[in-house]
N, C-alpha and C. Protein backbone atom coordinates (compact mmCIF):
# COMPACT_ATOMS: atom_id res chain seq x y z
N UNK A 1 -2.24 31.09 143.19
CA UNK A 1 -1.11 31.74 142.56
C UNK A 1 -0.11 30.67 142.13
N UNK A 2 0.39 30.84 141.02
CA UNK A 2 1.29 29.58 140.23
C UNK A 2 2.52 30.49 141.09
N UNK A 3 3.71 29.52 140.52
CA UNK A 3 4.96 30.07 140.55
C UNK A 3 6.21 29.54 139.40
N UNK A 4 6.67 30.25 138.90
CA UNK A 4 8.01 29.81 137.87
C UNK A 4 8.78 28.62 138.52
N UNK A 5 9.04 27.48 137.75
CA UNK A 5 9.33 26.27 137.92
C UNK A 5 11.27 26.48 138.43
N UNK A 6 11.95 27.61 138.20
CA UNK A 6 13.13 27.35 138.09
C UNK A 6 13.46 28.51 139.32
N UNK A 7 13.02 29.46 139.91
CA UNK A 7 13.27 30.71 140.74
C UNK A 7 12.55 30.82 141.82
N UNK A 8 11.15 29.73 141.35
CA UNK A 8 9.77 30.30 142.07
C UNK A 8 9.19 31.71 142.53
N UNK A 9 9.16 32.39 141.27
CA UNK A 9 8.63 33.73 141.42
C UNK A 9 7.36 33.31 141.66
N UNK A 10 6.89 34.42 142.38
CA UNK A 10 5.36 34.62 142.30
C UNK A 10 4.68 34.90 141.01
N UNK A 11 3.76 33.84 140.23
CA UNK A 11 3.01 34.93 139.24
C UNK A 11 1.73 34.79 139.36
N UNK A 12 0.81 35.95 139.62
CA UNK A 12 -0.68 36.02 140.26
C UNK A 12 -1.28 35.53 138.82
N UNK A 13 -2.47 34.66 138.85
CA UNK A 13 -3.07 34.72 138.03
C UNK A 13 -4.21 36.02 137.36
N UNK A 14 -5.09 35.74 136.15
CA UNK A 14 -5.56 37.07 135.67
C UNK A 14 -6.76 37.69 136.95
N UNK A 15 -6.83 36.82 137.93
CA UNK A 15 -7.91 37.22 138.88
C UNK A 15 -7.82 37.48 140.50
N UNK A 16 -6.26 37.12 140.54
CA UNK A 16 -5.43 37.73 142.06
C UNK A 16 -5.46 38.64 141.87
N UNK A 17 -5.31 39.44 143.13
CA UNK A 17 -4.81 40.57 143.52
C UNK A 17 -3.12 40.28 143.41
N UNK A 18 -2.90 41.73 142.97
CA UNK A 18 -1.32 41.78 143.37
C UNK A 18 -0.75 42.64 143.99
N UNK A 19 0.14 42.15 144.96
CA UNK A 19 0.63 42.79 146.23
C UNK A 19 2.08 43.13 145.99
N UNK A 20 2.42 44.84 146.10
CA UNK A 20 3.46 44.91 146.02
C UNK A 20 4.71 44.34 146.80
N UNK A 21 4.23 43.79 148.16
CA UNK A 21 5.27 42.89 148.36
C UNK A 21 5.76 41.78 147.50
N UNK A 22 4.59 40.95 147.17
CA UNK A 22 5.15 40.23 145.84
C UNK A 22 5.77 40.47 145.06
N UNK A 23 5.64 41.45 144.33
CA UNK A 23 6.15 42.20 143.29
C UNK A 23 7.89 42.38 143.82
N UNK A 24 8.08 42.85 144.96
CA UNK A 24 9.39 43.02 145.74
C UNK A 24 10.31 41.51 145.94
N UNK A 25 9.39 40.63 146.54
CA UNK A 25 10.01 39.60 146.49
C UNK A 25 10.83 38.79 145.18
N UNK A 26 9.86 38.71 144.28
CA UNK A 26 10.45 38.57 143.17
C UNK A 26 11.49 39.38 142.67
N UNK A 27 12.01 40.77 142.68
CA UNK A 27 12.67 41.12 142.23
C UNK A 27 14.04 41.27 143.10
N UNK A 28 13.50 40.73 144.48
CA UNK A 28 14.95 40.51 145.25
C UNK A 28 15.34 38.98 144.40
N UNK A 29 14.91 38.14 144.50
CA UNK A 29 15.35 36.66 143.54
C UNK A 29 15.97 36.83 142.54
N UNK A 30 15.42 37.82 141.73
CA UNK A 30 15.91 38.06 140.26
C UNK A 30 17.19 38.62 140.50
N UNK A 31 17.20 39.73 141.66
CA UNK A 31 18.52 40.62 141.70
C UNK A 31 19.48 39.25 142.01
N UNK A 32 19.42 38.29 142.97
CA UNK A 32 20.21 37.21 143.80
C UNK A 32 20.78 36.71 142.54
N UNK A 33 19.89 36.19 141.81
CA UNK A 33 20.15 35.04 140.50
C UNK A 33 20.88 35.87 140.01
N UNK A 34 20.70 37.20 139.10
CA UNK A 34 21.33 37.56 138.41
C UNK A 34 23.23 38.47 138.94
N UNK A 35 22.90 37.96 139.94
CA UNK A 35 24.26 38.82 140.63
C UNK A 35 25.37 37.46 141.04
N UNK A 36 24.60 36.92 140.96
CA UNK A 36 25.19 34.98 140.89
C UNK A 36 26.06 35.21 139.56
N UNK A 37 25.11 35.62 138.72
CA UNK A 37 26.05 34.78 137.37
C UNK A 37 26.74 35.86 137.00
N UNK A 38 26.52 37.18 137.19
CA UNK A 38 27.68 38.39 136.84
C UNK A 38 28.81 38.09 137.73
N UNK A 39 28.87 37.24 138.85
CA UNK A 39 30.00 37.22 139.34
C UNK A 39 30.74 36.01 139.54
N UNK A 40 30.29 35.29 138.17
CA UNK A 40 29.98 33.86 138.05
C UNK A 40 30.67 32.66 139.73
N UNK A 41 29.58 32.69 140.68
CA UNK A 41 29.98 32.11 141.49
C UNK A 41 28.80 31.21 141.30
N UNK A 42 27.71 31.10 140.79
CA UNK A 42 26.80 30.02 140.08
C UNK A 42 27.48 29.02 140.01
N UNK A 43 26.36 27.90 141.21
CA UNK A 43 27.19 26.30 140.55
C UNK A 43 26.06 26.29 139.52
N UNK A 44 27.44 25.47 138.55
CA UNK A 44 26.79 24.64 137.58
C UNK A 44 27.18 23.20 137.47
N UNK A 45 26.18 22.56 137.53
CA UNK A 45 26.72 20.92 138.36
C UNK A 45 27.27 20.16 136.87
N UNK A 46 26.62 20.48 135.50
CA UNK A 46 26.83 19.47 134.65
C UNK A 46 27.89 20.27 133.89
N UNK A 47 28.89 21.41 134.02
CA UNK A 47 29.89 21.85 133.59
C UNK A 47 31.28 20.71 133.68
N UNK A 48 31.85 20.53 132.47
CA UNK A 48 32.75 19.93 132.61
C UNK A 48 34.13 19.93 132.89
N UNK A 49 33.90 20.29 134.17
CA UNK A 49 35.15 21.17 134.46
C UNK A 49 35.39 20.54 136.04
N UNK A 50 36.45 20.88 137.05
CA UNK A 50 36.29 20.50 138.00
C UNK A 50 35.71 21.83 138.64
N UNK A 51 36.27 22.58 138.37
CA UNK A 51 35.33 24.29 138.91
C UNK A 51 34.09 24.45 138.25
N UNK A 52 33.00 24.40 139.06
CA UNK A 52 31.41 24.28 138.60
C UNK A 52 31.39 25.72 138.85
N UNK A 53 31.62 26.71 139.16
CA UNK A 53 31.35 28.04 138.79
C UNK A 53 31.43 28.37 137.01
N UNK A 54 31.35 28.91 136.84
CA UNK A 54 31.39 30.22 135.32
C UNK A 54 32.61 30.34 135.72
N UNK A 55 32.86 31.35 136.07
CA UNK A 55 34.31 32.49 136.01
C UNK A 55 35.29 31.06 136.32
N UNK A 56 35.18 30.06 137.42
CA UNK A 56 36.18 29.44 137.53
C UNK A 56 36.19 28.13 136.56
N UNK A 57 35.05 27.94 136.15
CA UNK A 57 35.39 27.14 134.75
C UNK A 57 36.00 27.81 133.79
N UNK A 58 36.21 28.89 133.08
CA UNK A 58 36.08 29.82 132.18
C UNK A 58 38.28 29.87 132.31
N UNK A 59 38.52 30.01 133.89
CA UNK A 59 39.66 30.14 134.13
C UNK A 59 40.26 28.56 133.86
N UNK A 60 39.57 27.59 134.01
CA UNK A 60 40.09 26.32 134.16
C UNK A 60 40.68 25.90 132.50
N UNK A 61 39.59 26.22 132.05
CA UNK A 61 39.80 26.22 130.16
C UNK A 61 40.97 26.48 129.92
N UNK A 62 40.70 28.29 130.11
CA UNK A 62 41.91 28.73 129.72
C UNK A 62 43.15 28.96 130.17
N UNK A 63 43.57 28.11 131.34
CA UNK A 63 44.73 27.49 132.06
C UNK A 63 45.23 26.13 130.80
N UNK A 64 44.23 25.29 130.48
CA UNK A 64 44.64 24.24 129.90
C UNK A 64 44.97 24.28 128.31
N UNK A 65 44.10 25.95 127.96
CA UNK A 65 45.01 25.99 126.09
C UNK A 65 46.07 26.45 126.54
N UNK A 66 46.86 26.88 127.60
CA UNK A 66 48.08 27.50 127.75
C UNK A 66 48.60 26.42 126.99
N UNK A 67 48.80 25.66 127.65
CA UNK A 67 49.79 24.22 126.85
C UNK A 67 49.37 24.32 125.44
N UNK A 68 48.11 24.52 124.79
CA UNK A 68 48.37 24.18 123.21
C UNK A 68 49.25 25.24 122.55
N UNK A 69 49.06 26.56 123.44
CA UNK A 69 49.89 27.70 122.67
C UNK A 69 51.21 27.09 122.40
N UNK A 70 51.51 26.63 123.61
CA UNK A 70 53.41 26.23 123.97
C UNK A 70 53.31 25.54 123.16
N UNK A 71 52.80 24.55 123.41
CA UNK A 71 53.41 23.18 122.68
C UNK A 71 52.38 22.71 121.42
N UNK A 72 52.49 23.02 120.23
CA UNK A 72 51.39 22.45 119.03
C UNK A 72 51.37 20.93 118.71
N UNK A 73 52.15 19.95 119.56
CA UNK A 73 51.68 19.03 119.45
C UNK A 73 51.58 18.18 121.20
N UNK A 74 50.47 18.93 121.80
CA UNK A 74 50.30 18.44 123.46
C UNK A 74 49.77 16.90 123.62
N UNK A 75 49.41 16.72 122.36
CA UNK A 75 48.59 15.00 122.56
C UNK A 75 49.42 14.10 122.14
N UNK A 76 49.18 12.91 122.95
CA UNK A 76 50.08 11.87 122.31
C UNK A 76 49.11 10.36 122.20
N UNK A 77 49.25 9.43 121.71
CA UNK A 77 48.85 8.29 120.98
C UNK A 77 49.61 7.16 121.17
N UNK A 78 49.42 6.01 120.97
CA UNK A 78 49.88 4.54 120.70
C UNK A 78 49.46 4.11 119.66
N UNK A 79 51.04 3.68 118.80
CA UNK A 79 50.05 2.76 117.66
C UNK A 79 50.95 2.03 117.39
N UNK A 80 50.30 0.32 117.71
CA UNK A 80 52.08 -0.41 117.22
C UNK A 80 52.78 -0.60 118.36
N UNK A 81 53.01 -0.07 119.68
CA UNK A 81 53.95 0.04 120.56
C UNK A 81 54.51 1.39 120.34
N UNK A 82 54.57 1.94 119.43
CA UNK A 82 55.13 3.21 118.73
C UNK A 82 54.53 3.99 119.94
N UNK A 83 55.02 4.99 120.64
CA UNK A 83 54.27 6.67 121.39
C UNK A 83 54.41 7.82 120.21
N UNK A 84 53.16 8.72 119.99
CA UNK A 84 53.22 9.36 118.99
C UNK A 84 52.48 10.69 119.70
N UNK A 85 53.56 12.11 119.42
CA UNK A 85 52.55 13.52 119.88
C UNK A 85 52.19 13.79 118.16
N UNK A 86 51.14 15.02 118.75
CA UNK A 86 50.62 14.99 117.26
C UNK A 86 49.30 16.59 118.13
N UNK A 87 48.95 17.06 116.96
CA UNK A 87 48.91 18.49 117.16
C UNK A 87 48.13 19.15 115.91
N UNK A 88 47.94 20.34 116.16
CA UNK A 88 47.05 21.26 114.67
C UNK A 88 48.25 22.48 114.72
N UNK A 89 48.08 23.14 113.55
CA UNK A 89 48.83 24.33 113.13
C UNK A 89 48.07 24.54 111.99
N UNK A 90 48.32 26.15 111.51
CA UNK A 90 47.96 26.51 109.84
C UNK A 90 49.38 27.23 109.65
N UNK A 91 49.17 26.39 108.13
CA UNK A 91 49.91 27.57 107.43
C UNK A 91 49.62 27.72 106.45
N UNK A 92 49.74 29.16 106.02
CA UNK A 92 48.72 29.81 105.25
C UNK A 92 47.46 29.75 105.14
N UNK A 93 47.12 30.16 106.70
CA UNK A 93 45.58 29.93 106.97
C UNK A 93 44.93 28.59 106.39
N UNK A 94 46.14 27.50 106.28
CA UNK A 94 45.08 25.86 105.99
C UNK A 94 45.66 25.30 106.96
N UNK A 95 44.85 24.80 107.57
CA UNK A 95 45.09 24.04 109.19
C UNK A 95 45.72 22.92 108.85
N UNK A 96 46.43 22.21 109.59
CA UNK A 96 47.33 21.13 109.02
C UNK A 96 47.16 20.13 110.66
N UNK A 97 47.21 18.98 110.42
CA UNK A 97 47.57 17.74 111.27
C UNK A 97 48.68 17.58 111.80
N UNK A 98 49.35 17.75 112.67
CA UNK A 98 50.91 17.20 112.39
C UNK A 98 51.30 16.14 113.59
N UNK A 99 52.18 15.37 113.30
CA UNK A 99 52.83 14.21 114.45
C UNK A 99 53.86 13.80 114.19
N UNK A 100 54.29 13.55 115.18
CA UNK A 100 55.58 12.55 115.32
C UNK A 100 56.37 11.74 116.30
N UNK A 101 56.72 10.82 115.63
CA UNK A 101 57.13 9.37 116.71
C UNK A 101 57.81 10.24 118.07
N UNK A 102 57.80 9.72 119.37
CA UNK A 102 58.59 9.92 120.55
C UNK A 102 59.15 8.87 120.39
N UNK A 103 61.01 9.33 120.34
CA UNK A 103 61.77 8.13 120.31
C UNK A 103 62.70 8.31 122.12
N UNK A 104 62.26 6.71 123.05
CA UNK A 104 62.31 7.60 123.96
C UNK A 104 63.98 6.97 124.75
């Protein structure tokens, strides 16, 4: 009997017998996995986030556009010695660049 490389389900080949316990086992795994990610407590190791869950990556994101709402220009730069924030906006639905020197 093989098994799925990522869950390790059971899958009988065309000349096993199949046992409804098998059949059960597998679908307790499936229920586990899939009740993982509906409640996104799933690590996910290569998420770039410091919260490797779903739901708490998902929250981490959108903790950090708070600031772009507030503030449209949250980034800042060096050029010259110069400190520079600088930011996106549209107007009239054409997205625009914008910056300017921090005089400090």
């Amino acid at each position: 009997m093989e098994h799925t490389p990522n869950l390790g389900l059971k899958k009988p080949g065309l000349t096993d017998n199949i046992l409804i316990s098998d059949i059960n086992e597998n679908m307790d795994v499936l229920d586990a996995a899939v009740s993982e990610l509906q409640q996104g407590t799933k690590e996910i190791p290569d998420l770039e986030t410091e919260d490797k869950t779903m739901s708490g990556a998902i929250n981490e994101v959108k903790s950090d556009m708070k600031g772009h709402v507030i503030d449209p220009m949250p980034h800042m730069f060096v050029d010259n010695g110069k400190t520079y924030r600088w930011g996106f906006r549209t107007v009239n639905g054409e997205p625009q660049i914008i910056s300017e020197e921090v005089i400090e």
